[in-house]
Protein backbone atom coordinates (compact mmCIF):
# COMPACT_ATOMS: atom_id res chain seq x y z
CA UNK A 1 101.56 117.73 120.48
CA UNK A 2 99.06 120.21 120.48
CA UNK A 3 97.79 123.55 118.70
CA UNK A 4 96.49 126.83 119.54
CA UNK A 5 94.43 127.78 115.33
CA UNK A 6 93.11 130.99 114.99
CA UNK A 7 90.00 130.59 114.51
CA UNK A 8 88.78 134.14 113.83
CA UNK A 9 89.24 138.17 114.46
CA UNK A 10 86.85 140.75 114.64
CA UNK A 11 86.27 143.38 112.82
CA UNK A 12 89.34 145.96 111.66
CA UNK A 13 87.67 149.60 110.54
CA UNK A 14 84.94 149.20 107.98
CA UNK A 15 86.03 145.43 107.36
CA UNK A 16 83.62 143.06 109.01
CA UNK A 17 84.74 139.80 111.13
CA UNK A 18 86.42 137.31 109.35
CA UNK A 19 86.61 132.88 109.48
CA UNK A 20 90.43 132.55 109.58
CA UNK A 21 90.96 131.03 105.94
CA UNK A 22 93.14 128.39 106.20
CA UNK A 23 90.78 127.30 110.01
CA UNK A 24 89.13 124.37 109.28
CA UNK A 25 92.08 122.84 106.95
CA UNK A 26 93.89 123.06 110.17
CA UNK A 27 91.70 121.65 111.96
CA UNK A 28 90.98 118.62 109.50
CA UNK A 29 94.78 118.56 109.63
CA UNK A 30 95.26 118.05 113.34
CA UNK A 31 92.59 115.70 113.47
CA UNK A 32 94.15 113.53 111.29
CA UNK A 33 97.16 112.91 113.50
CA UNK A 34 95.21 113.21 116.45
CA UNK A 35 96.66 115.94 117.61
CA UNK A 36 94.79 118.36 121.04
CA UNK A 37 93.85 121.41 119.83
CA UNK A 38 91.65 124.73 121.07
CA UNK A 39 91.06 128.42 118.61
CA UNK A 40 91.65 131.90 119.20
CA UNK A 41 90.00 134.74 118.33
CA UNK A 42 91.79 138.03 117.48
CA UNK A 43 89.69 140.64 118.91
CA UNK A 44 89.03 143.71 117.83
CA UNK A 45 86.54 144.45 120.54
CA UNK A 46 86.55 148.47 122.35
CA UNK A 47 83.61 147.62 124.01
CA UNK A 48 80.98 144.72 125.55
CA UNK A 49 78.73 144.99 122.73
CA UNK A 50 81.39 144.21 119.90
CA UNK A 51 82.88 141.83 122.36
CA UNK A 52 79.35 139.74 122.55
CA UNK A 53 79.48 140.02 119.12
CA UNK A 54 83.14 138.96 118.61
CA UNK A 55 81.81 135.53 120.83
CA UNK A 56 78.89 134.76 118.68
CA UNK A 57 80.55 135.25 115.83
CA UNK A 58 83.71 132.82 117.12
CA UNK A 59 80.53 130.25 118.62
CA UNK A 60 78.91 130.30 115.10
CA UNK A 61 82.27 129.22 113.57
CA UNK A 62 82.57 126.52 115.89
CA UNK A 63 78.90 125.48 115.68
CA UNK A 64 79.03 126.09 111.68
CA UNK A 65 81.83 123.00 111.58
CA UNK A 66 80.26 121.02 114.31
CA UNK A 67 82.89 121.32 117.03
CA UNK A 68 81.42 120.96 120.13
CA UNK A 69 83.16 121.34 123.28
CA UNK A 70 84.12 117.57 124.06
CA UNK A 71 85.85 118.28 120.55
CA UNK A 72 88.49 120.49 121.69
CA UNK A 73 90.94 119.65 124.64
CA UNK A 74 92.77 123.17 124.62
CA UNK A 75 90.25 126.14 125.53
CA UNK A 76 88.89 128.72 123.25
CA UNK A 77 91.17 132.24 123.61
CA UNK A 78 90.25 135.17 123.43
CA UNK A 79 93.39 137.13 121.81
CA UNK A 80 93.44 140.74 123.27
CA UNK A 81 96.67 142.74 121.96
CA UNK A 82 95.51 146.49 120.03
CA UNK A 83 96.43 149.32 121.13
CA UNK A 84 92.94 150.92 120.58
CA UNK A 85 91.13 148.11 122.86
CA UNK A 86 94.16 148.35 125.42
CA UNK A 87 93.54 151.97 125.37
CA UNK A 88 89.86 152.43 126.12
CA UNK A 89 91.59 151.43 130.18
CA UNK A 90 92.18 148.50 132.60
CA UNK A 91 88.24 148.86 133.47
CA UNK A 92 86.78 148.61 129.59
CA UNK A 93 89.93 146.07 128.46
CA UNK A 94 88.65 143.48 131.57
CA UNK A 95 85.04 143.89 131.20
CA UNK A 96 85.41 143.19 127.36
CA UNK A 97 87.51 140.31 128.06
CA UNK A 98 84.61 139.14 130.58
CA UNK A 99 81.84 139.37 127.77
CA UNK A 100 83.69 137.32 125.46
CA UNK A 101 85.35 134.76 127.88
CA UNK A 102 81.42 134.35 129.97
CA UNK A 103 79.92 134.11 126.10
CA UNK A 104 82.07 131.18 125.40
CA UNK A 105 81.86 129.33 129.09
CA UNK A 106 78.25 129.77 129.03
CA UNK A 107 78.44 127.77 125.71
CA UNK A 108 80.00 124.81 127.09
CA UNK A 109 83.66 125.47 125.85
CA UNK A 110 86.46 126.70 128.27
CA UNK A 111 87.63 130.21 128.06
CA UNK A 112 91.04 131.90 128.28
CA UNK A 113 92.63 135.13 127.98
CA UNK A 114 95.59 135.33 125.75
CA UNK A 115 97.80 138.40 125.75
CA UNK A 116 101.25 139.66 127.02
CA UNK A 117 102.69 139.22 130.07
CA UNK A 118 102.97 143.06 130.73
CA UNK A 119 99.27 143.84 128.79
CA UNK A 120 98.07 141.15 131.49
CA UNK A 121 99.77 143.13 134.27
CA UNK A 122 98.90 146.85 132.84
CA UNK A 123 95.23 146.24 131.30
CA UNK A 124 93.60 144.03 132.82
CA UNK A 125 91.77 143.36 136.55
CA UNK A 126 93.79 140.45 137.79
CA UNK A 127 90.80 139.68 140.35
CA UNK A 128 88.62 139.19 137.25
CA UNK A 129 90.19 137.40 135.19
CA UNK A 130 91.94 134.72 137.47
CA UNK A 131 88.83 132.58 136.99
CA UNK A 132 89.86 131.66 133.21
CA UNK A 133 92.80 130.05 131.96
CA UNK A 134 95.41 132.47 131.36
CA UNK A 135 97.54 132.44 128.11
CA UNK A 136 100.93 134.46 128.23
CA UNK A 137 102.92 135.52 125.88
CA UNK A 138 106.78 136.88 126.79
CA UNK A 139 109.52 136.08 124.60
CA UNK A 140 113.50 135.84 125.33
CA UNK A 141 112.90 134.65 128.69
CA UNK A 142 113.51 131.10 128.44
CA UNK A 143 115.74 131.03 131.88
CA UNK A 144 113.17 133.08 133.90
CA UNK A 145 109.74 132.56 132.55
CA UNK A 146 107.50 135.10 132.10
CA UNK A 147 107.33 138.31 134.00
CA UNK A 148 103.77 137.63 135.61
CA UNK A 149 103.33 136.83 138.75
CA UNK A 150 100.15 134.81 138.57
CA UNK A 151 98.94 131.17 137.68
CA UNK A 152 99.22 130.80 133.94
CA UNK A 153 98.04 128.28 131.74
CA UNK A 154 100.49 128.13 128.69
CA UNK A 155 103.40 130.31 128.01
CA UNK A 156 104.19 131.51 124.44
CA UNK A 157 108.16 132.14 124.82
CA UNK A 158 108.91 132.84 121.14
CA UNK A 159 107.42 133.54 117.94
CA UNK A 160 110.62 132.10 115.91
CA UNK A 161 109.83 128.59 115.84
CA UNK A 162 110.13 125.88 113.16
CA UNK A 163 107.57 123.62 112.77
CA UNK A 164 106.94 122.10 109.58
CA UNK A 165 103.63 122.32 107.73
CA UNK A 166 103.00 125.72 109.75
CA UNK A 167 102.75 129.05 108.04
CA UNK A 168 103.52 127.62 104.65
CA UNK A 169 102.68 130.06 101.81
CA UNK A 170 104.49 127.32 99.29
CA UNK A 171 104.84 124.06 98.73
CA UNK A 172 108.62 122.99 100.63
CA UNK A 173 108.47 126.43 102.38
CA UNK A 174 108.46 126.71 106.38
CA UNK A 175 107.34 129.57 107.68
CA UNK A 176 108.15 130.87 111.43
CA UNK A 177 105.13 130.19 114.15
CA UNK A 178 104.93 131.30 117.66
CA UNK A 179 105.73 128.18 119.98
CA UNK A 180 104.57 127.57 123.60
CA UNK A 181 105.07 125.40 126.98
CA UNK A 182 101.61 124.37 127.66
């Protein structure tokens, strides 16, 4: 077994960046059973400067709980899915993605770009980013796969799942979660 925790997002508006609440309980939680895991940060990014930002931020999370590379076995995404970063164009989106993704390699950890399958295709410079893992998400193709035509890394194919423990807001309650083939 494995998880993907958010670890993070960056800022929405006037609202700053913000530590995913329930993080570290996760990870304490998937520790405890042993179980791979690797973050994701939610970015909020529209251009290289936030993005640099968005990675120190995300680094100073990681460094804040001690998790050091050798720590995680699943990389550290970087989760690129507004409308207002997708629409700054394919050159901005990519060389945002780049910041963040160089930020985080240059820190030890492994990077990887996590978005959908036709974001990847419309957004983004295929040439740049083939150098980090690649994270897709495309749901209701379970026969197929997903529509991309590159190497990717893991495969998020619905975000119905059951899995219990995740996305509990009460005691006995199971709450959906997005599942992947990784």
């Amino acid at each position: 077994y494995y998880a993907m925790l958010r670890i993070g997002r960056g800022a929405q508006d006037s609202s700053g960046m913000a530590e995913d609440s329930y993080f570290y309980q996760n990870y304490q939680s998937g520790r405890s059973y042993n179980m791979k895991m690797g973050v994701y940060f939610y970015s909020h990014a529209e251009t290289t400067k936030e993005a640099k930002k968005e990675a120190e931020y995300c680094l100073g999370l990681l460094e804040k709980y001690g998790i050091k590379p050798k720590d995680l076995a699943m990389p550290v995404a970087y989760d690129v899915e507004e409308e207002s970063i997708f629409a700054t164009g394919k050159n901005n989106v990519t060389k945002v993605t780049k910041t963040f993704c160089d930020a985080i390699e240059d820190a030890g950890y492994t990077p990887m770009v996590y978005s959908s399958a036709s974001s990847l295709m419309q957004y983004f410079k295929h040439s740049t980013i083939k150098n980090y893992k690649i994270w897709v998400a495309h749901y209701g193709v379970e026969e197929s796969g997903p529509s991309y035509p590159y190497h990717y890394d893991m495969w998020q194919y619905t975000s119905e799942g059951i899995v219990p423990g995740a996305n509990t807001s009460k005691k006995d309650h199971v709450g959906n979660c997005d599942i992947n083939y990784y």
